[in-house]
N, C-alpha and C. Protein backbone atom coordinates (compact mmCIF):
# COMPACT_ATOMS: atom_id res chain seq x y z
N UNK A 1 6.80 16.28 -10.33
CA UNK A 1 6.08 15.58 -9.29
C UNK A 1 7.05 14.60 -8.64
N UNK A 2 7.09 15.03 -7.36
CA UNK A 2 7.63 13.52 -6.58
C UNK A 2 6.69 12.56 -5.56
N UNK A 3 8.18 11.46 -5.49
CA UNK A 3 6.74 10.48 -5.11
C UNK A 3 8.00 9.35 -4.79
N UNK A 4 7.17 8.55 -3.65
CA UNK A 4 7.88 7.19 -3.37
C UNK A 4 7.23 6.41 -3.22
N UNK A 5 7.16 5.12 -2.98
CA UNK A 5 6.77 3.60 -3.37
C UNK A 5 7.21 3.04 -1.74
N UNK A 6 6.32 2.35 -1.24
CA UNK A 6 6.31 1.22 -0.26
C UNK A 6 5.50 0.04 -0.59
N UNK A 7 6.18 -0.71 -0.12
CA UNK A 7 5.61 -2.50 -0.34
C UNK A 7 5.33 -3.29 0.81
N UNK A 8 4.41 -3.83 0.55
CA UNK A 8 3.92 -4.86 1.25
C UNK A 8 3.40 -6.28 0.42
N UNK A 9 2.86 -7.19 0.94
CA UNK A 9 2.25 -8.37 0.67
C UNK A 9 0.91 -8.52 0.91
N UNK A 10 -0.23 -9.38 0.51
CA UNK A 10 -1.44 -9.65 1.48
C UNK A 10 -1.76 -10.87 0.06
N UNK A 11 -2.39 -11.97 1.49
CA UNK A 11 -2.99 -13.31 0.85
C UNK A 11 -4.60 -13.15 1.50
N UNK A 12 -5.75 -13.70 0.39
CA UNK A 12 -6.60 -13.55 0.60
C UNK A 12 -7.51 -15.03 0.08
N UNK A 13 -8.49 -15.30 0.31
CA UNK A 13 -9.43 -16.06 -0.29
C UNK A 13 -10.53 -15.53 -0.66
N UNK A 14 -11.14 -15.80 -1.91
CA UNK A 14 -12.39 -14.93 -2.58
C UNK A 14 -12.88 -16.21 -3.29
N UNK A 15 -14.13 -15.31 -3.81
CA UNK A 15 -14.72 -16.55 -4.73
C UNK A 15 -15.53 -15.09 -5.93
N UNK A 16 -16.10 -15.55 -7.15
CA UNK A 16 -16.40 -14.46 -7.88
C UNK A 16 -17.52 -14.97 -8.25
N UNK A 17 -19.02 -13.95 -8.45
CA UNK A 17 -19.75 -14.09 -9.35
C UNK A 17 -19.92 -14.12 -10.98
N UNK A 18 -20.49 -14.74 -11.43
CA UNK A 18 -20.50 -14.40 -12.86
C UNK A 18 -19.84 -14.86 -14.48
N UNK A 19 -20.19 -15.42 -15.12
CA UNK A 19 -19.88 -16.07 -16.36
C UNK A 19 -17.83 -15.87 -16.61
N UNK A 20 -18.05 -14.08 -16.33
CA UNK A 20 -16.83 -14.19 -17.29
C UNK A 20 -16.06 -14.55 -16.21
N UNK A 21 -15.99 -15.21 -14.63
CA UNK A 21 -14.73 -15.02 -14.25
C UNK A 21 -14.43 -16.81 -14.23
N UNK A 22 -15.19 -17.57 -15.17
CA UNK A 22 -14.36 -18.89 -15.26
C UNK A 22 -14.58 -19.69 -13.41
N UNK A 23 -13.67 -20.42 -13.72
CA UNK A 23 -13.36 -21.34 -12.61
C UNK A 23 -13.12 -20.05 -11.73
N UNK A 24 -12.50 -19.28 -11.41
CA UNK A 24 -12.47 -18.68 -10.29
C UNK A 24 -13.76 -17.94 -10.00
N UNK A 25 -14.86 -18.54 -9.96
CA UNK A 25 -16.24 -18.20 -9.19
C UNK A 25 -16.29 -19.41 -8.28
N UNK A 26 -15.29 -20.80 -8.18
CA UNK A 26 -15.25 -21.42 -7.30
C UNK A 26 -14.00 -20.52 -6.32
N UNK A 27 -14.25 -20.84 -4.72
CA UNK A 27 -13.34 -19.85 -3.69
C UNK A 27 -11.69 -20.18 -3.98
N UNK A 28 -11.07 -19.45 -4.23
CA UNK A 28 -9.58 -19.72 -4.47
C UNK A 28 -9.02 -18.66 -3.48
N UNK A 29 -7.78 -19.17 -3.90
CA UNK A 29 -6.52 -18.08 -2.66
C UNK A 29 -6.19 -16.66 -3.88
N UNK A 30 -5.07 -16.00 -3.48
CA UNK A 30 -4.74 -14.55 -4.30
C UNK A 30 -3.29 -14.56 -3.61
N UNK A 31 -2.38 -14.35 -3.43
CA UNK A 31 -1.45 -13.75 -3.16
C UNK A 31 -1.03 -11.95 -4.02
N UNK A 32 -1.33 -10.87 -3.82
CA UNK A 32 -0.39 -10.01 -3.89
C UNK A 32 0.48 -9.32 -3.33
N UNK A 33 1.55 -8.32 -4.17
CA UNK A 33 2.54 -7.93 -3.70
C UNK A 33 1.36 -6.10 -4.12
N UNK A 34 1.75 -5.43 -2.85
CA UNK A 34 0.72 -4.28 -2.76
C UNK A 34 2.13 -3.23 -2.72
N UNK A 35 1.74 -1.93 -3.70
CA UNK A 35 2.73 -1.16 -3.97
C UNK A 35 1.67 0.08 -3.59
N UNK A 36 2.07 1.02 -2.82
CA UNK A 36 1.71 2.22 -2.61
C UNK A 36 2.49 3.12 -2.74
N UNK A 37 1.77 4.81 -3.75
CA UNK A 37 2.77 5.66 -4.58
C UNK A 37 2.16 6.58 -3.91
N UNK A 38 2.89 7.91 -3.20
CA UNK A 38 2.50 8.39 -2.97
C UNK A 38 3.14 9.87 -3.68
N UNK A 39 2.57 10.96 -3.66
CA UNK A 39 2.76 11.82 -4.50
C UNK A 39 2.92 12.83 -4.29
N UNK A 40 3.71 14.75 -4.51
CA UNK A 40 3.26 15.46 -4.07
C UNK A 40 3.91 16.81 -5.10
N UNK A 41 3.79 17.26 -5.18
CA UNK A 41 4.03 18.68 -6.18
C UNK A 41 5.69 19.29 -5.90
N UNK A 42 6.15 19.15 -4.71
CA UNK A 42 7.32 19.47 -3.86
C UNK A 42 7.42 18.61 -2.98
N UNK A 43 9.06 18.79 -2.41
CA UNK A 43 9.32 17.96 -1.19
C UNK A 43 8.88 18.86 -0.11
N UNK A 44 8.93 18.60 1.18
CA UNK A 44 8.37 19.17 2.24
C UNK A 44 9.32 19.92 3.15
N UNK A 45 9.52 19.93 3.76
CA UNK A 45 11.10 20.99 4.72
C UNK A 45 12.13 20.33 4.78
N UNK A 46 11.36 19.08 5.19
CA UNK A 46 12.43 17.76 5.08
C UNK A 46 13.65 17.36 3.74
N UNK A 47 12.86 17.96 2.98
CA UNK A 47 13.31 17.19 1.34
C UNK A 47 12.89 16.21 1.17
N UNK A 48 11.56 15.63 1.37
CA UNK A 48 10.77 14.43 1.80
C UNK A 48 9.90 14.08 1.25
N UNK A 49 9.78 13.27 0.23
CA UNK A 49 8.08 12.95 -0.29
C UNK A 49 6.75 12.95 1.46
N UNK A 50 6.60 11.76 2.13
CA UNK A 50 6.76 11.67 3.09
C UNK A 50 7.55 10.69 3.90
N UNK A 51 7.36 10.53 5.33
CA UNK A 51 8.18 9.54 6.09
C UNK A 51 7.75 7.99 5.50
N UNK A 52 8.89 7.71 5.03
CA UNK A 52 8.93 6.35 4.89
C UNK A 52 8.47 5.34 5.78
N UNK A 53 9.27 5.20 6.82
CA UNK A 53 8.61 4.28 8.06
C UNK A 53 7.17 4.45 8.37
N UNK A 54 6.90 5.41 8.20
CA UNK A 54 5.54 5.68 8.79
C UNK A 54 4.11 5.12 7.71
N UNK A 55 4.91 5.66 6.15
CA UNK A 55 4.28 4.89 5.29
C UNK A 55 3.97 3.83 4.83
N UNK A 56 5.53 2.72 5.40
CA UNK A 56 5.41 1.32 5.09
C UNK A 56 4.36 0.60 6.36
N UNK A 57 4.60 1.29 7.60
CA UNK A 57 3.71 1.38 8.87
C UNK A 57 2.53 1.28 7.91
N UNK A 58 2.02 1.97 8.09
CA UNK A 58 0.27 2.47 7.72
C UNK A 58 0.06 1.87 6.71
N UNK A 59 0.57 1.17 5.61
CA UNK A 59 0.10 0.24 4.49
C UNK A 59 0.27 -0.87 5.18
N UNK A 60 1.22 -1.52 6.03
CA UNK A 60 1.22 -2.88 6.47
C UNK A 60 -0.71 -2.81 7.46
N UNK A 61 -0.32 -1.62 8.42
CA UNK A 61 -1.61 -1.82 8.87
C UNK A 61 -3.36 -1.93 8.19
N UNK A 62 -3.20 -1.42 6.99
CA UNK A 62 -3.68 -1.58 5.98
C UNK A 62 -4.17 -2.80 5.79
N UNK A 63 -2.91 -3.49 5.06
CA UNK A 63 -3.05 -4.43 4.34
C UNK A 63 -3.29 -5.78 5.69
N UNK A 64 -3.21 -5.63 6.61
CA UNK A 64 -2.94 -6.17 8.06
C UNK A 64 -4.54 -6.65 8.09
N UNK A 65 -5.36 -5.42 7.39
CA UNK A 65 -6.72 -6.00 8.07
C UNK A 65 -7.91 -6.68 6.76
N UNK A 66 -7.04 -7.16 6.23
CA UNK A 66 -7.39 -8.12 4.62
C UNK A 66 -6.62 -9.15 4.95
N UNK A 67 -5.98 -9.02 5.30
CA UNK A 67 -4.51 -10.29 5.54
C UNK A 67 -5.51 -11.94 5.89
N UNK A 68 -5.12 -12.70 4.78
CA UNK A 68 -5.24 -14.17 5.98
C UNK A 68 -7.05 -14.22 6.25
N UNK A 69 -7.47 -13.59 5.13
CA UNK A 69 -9.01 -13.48 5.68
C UNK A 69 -9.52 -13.70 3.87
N UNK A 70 -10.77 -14.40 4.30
CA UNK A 70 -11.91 -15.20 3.32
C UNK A 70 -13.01 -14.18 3.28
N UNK A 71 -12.53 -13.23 2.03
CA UNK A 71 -13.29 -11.80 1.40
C UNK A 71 -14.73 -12.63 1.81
N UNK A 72 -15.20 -13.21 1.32
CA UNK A 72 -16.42 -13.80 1.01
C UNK A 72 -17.30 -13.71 2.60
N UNK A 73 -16.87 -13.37 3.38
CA UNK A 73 -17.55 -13.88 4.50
C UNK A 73 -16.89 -12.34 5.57
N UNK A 74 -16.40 -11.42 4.55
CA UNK A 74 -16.75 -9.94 5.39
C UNK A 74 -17.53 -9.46 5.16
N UNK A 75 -18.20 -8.67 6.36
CA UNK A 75 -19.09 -8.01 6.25
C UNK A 75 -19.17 -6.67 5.09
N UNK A 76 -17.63 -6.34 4.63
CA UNK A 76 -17.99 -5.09 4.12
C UNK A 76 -17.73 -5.33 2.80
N UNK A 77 -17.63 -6.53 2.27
CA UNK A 77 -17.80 -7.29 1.11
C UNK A 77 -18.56 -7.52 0.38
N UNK A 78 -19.93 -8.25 0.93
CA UNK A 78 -20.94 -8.64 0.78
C UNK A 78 -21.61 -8.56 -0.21
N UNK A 79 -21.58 -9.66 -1.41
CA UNK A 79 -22.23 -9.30 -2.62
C UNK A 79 -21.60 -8.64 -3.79
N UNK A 80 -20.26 -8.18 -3.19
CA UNK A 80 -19.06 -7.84 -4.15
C UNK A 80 -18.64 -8.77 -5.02
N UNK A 81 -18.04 -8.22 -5.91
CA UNK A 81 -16.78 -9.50 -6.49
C UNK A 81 -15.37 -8.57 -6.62
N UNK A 82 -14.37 -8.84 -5.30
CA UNK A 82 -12.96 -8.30 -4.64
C UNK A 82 -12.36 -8.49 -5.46
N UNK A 83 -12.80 -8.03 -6.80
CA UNK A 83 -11.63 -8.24 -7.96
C UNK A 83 -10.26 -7.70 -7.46
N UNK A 84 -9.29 -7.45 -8.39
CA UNK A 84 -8.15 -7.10 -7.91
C UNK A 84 -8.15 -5.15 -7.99
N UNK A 85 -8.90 -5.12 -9.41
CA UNK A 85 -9.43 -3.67 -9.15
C UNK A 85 -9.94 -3.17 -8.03
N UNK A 86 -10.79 -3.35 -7.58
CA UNK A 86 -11.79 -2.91 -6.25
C UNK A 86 -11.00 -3.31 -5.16
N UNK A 87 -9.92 -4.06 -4.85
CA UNK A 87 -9.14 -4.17 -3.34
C UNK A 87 -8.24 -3.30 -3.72
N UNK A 88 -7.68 -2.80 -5.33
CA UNK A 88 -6.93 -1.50 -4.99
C UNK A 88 -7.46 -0.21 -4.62
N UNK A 89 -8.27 -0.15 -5.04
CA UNK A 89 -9.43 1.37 -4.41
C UNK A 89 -9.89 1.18 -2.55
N UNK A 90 -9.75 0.10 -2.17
CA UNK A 90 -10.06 -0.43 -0.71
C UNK A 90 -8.89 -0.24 -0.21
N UNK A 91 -7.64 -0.50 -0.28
CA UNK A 91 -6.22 -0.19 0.08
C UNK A 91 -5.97 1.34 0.04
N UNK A 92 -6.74 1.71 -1.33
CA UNK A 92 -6.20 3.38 -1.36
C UNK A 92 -6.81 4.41 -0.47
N UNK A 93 -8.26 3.84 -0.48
CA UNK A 93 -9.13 4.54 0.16
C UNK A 93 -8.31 4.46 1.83
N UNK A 94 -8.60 3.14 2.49
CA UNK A 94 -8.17 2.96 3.65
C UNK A 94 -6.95 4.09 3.76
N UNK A 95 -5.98 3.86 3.01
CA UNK A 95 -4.45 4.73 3.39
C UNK A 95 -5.13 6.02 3.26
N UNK A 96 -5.86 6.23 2.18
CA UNK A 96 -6.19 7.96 2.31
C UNK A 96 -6.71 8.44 3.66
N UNK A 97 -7.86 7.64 4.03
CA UNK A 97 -8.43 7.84 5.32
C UNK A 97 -7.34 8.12 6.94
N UNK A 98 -6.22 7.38 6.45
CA UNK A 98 -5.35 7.55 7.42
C UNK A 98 -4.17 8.74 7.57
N UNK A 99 -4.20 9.42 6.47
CA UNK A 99 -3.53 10.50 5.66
C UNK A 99 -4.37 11.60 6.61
N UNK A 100 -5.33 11.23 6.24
CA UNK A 100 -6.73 12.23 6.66
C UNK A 100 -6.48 12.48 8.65
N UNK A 101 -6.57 11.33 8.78
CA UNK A 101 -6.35 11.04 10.48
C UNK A 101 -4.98 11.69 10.96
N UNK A 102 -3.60 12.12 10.48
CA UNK A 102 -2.71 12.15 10.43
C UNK A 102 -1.52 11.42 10.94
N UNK A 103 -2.09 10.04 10.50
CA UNK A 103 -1.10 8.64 11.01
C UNK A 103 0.55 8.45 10.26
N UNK A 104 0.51 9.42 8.66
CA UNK A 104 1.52 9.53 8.09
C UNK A 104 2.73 10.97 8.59
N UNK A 105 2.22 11.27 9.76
CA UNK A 105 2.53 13.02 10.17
C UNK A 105 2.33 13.96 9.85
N UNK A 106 2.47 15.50 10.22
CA UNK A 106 2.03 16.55 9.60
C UNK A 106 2.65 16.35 7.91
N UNK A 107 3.57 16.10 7.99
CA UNK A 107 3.91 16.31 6.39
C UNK A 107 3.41 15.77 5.38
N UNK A 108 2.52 14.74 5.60
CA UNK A 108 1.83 13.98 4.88
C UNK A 108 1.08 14.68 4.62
N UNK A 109 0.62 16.12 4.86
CA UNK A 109 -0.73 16.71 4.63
C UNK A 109 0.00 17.39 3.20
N UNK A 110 0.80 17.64 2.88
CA UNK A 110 1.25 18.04 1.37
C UNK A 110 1.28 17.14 0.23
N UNK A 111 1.03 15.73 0.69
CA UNK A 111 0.49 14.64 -0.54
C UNK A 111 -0.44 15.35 -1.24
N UNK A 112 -0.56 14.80 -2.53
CA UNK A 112 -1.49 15.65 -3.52
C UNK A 112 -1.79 14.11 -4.32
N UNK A 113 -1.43 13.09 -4.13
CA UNK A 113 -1.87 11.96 -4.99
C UNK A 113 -1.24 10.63 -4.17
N UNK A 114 -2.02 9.24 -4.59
CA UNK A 114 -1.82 8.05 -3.83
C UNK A 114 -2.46 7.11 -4.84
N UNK A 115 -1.28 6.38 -5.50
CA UNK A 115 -1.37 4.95 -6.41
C UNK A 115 -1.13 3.68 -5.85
N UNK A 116 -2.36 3.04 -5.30
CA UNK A 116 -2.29 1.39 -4.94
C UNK A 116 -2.16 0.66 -6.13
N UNK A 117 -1.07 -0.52 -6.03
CA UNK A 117 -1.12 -1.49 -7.43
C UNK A 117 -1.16 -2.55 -6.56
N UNK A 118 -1.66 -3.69 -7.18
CA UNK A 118 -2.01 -4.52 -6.55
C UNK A 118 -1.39 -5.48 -7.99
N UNK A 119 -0.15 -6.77 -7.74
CA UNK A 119 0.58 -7.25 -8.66
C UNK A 119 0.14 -8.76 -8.25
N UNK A 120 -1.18 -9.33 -9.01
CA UNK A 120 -1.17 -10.63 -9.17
C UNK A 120 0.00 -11.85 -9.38
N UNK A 121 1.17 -11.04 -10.35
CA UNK A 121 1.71 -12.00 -11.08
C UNK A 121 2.50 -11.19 -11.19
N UNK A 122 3.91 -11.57 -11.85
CA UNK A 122 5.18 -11.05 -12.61
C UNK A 122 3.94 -10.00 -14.14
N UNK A 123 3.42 -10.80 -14.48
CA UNK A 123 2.94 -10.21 -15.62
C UNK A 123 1.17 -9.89 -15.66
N UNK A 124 0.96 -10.08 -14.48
CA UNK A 124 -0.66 -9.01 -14.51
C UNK A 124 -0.81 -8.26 -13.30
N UNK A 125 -1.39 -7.14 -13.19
CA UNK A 125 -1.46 -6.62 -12.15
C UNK A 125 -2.17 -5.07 -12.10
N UNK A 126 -3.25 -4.71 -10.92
CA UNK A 126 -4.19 -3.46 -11.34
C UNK A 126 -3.69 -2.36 -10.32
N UNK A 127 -4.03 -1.16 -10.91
CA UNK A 127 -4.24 -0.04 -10.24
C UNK A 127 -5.41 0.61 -9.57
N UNK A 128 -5.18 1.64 -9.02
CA UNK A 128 -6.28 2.75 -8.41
C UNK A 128 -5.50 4.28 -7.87
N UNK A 129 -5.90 4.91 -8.81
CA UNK A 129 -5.35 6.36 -8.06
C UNK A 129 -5.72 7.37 -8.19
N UNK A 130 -5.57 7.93 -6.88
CA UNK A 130 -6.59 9.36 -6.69
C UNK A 130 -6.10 10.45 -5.85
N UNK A 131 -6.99 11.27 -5.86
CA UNK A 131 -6.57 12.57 -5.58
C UNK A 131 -6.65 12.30 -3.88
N UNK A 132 -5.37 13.40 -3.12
CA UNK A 132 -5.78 13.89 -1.91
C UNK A 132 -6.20 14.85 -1.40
């Protein structure tokens, strides 16, 4: 299996429901560093997982529309708790959807897999990954 990695950043403000999440059920900030894996059985004509530029493109735009924004008060939030789990499945989903659209190019249509990590910290940090 091959596969390459693009990075980005995104800062957010949230707040959490519920006993176990402590003090952070009062609204705090997040900073992560957002890693997207993308995956595919073979390289493509190119010798290409896919286009790079295009991939770091389409995750910045991604991550572009979380950026600098107070989870708590989106609409497509609502009643959530934006753990760090669930904004990696929201990142993955989004990029898949754009895979789908063909914003990554034709060659992107030979992806067969896509891993969002989402890195709180040097030493915590979640996944989400799924099929294309």
């Amino acid at each position: 299996m091959f596969s390459i990695t693009v990075r980005d950043h995104l800062m957010i403000a949230h707040s959490f429901r519920g006993e176990v999440f402590g003090p952070a059920q009062r609204l705090h900030g997040a900073t992560f560093l957002v890693d997207a894996t993308f995956r595919r059985p073979e390289l493509d004509e190119d010798n290409i997982v896919v286009d790079i530029g295009l991939a770091t493109q389409e995750l910045g735009a991604v991550v572009a529309e979380l950026n600098y924004r107070n989870l708590d008060n989106e609409p497509d939030f609502a009643d959530t708790n934006t753990s760090t789990e669930f904004l990696a499945k929201v990142v993955a989903d989004r990029l898949a959807r754009r895979i789908e659209d063909g914003r990554l190019g034709e060659g992107a249509r030979g992806l067969t897999g896509l891993t969002v990590t989402l890195h709180e910290s040097h030493i915590a940090w979640a996944s989400y990954e799924r099929a294309l």
